[in-house]
C-alpha atoms as a PDB file:
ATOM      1  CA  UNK A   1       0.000   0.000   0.000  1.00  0.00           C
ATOM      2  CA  UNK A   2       1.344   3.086  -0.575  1.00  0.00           C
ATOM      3  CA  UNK A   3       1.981   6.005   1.874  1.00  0.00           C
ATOM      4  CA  UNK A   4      -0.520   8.363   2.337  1.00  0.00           C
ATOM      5  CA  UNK A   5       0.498  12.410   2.467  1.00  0.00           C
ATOM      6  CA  UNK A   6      -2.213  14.659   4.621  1.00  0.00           C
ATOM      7  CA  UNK A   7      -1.907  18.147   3.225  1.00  0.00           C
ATOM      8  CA  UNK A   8      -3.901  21.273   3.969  1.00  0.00           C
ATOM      9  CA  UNK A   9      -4.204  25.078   3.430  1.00  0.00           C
ATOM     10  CA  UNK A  10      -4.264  25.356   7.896  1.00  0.00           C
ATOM     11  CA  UNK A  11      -4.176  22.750  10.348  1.00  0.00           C
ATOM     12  CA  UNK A  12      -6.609  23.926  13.671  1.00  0.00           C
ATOM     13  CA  UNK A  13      -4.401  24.017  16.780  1.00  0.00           C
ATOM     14  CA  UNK A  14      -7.409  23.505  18.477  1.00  0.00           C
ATOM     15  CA  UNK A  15      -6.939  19.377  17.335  1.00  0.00           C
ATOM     16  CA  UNK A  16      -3.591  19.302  18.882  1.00  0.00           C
ATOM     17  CA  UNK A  17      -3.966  17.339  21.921  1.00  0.00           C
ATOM     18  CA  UNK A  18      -0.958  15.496  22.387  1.00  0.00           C
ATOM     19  CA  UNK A  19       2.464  16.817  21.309  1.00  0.00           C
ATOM     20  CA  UNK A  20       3.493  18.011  17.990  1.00  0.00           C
ATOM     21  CA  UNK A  21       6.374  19.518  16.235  1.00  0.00           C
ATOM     22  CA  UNK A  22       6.143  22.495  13.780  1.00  0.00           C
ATOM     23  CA  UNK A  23       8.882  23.010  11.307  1.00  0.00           C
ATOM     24  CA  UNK A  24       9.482  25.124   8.671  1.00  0.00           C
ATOM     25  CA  UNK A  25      10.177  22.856   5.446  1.00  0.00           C
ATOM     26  CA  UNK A  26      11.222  23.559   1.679  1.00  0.00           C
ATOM     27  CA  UNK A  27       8.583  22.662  -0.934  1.00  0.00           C
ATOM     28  CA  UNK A  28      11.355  20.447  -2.347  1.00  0.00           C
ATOM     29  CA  UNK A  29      11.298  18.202   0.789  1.00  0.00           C
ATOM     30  CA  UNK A  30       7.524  17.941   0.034  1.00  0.00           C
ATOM     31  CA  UNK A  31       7.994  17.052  -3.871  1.00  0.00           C
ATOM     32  CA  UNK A  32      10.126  14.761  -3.180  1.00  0.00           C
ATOM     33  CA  UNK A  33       8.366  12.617  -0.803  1.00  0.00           C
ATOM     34  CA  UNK A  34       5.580  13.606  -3.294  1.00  0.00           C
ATOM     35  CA  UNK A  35       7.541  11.844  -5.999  1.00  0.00           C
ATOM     36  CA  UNK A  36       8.169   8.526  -4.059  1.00  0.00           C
ATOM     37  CA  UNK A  37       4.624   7.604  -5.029  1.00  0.00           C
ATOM     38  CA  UNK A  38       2.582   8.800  -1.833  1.00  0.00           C
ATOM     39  CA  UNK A  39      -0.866   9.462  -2.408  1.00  0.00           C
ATOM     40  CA  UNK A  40      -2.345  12.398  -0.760  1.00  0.00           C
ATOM     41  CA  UNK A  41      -5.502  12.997   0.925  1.00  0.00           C
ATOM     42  CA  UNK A  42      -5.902  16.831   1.254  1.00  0.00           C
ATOM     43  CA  UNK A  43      -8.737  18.795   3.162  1.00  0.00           C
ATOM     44  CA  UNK A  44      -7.817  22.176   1.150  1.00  0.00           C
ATOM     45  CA  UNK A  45     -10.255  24.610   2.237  1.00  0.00           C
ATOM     46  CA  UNK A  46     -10.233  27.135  -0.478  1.00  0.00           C
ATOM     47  CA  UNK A  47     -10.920  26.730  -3.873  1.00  0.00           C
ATOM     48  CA  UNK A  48      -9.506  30.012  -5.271  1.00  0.00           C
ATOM     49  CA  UNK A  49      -6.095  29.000  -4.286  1.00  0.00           C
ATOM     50  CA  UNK A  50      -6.287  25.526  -5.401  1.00  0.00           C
ATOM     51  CA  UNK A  51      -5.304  25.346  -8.219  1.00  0.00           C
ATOM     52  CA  UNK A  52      -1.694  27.954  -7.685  1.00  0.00           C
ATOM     53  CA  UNK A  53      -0.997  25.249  -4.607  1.00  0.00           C
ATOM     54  CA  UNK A  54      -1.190  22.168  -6.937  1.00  0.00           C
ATOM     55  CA  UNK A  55       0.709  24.043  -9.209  1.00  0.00           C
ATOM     56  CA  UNK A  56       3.263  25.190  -6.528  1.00  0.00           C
ATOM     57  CA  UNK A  57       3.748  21.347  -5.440  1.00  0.00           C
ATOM     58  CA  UNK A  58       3.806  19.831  -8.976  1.00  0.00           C
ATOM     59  CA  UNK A  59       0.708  17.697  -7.368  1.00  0.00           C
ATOM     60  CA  UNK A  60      -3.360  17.817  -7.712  1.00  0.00           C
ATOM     61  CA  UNK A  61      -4.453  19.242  -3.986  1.00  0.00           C
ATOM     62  CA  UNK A  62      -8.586  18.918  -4.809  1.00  0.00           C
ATOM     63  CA  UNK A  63      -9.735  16.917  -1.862  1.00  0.00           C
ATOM     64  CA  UNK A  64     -12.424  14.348  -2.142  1.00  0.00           C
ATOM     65  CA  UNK A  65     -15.274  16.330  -0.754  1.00  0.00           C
ATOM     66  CA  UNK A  66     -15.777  19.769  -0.469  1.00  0.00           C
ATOM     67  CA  UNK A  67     -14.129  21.374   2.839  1.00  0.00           C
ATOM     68  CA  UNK A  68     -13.433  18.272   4.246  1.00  0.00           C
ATOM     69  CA  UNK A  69     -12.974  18.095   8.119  1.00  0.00           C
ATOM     70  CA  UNK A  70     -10.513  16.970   9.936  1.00  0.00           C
ATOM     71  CA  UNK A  71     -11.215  14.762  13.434  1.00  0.00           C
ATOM     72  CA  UNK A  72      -9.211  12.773  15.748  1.00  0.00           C
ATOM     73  CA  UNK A  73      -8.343   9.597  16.678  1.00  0.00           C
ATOM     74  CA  UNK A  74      -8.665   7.815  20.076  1.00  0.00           C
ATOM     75  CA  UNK A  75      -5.017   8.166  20.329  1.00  0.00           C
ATOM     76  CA  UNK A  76      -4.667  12.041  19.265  1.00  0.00           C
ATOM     77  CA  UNK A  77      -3.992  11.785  16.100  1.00  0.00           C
ATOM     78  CA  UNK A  78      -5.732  13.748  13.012  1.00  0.00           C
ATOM     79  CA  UNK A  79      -7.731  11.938  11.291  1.00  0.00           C
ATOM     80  CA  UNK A  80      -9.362  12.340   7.458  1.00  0.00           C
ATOM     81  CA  UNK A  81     -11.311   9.768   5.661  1.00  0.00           C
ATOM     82  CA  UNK A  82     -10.974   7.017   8.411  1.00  0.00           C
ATOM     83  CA  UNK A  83      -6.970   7.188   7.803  1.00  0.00           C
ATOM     84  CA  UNK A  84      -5.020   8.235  11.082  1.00  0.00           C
ATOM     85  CA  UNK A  85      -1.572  10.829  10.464  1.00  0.00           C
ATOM     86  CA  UNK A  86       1.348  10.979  12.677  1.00  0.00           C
ATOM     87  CA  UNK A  87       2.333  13.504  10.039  1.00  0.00           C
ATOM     88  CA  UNK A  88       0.504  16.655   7.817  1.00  0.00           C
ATOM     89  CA  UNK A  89       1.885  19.413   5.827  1.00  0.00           C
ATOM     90  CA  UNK A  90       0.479  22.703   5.615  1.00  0.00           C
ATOM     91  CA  UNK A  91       0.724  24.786   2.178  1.00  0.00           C
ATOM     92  CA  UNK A  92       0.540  28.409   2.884  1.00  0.00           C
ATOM     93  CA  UNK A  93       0.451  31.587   0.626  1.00  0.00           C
ATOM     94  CA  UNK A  94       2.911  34.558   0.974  1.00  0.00           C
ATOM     95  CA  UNK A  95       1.577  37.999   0.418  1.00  0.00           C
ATOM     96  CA  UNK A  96       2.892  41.429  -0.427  1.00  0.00           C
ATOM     97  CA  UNK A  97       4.476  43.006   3.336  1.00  0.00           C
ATOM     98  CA  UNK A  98       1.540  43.874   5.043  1.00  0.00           C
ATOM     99  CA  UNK A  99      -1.234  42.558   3.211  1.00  0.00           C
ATOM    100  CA  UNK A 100      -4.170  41.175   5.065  1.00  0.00           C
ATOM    101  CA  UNK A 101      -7.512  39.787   3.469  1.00  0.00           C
ATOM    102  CA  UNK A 102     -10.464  41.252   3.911  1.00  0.00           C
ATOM    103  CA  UNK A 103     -13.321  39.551   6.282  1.00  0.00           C
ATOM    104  CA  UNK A 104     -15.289  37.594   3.944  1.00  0.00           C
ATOM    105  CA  UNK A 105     -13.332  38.090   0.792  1.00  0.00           C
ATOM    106  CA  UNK A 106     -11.708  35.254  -0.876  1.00  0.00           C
ATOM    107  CA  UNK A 107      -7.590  36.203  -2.257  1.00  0.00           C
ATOM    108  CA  UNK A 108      -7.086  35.519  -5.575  1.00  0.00           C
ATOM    109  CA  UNK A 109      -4.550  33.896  -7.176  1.00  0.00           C
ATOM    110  CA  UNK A 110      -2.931  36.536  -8.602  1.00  0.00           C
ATOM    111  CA  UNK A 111      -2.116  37.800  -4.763  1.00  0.00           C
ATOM    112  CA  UNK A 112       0.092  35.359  -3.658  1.00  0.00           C
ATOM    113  CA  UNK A 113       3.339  36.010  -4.466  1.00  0.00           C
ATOM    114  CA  UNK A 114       4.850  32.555  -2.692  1.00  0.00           C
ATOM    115  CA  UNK A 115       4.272  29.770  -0.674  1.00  0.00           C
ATOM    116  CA  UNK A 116       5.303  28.669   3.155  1.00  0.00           C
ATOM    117  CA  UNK A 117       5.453  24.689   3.921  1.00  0.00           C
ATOM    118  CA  UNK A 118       4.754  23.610   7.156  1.00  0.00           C
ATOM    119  CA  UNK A 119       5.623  19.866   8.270  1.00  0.00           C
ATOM    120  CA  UNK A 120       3.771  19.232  11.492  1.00  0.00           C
ATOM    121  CA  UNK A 121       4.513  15.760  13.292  1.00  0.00           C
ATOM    122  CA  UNK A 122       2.781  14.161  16.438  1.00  0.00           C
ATOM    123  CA  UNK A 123       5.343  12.024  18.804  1.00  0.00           C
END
């Protein structure tokens, strides 16, 4: 079977209830594991940036329902589509300094001038 990759837009800290790590990562580090032949399962949550964040990771983010949700295991652990992650990453735009979205108002592609990777991993 092969490895499955969780990947979002934003993880909730409020479903971190046993300890995790947060690093910074390189969207190479990502492709790469990416390229091994993982499958991902992704709860992106906006659909105006979807398509730039596939793009950005070389790899089709559309998850398999809309705004899926994210829930946790017994042990801790996030959980999507009845598969339990001791790992996620978390695909993030960059902005122009000093930018912030409006309440309510959806970016647009042509806004993000980058993206941040996140690797988050539960012990």
């Amino acid at each position: 079977m092969k490895q499955l990759v969780l990947i979002g837009n934003s993880f909730p800290l409020s479903l971190a209830r046993r300890s995790v790590s947060i690093l910074p990562a390189q969207l190479n580090e990502l492709r790469a594991k990416l390229a091994d032949g993982c499958c991902i399962l992704s709860f992106w949550g906006h659909a105006n940036t979807l398509a730039a964040a596939s793009t950005a990771i070389g790899h089709d983010l559309t998850p398999a329902s809309e705004r899926p949700v994210l829930t946790l295991s017994p042990d801790g652990l996030p959980m999507l589509g009845g598969h339990v992650f001791h790992e996620c990453w978390i695909l993030s735009p960059d902005y122009a300094p000093g930018f912030r979205p409006a309440i309510g108002i959806e970016v647009t592609a042509d806004q993000i001038q980058g993206w941040q990777l996140l690797h988050l991993r539960w012990a």
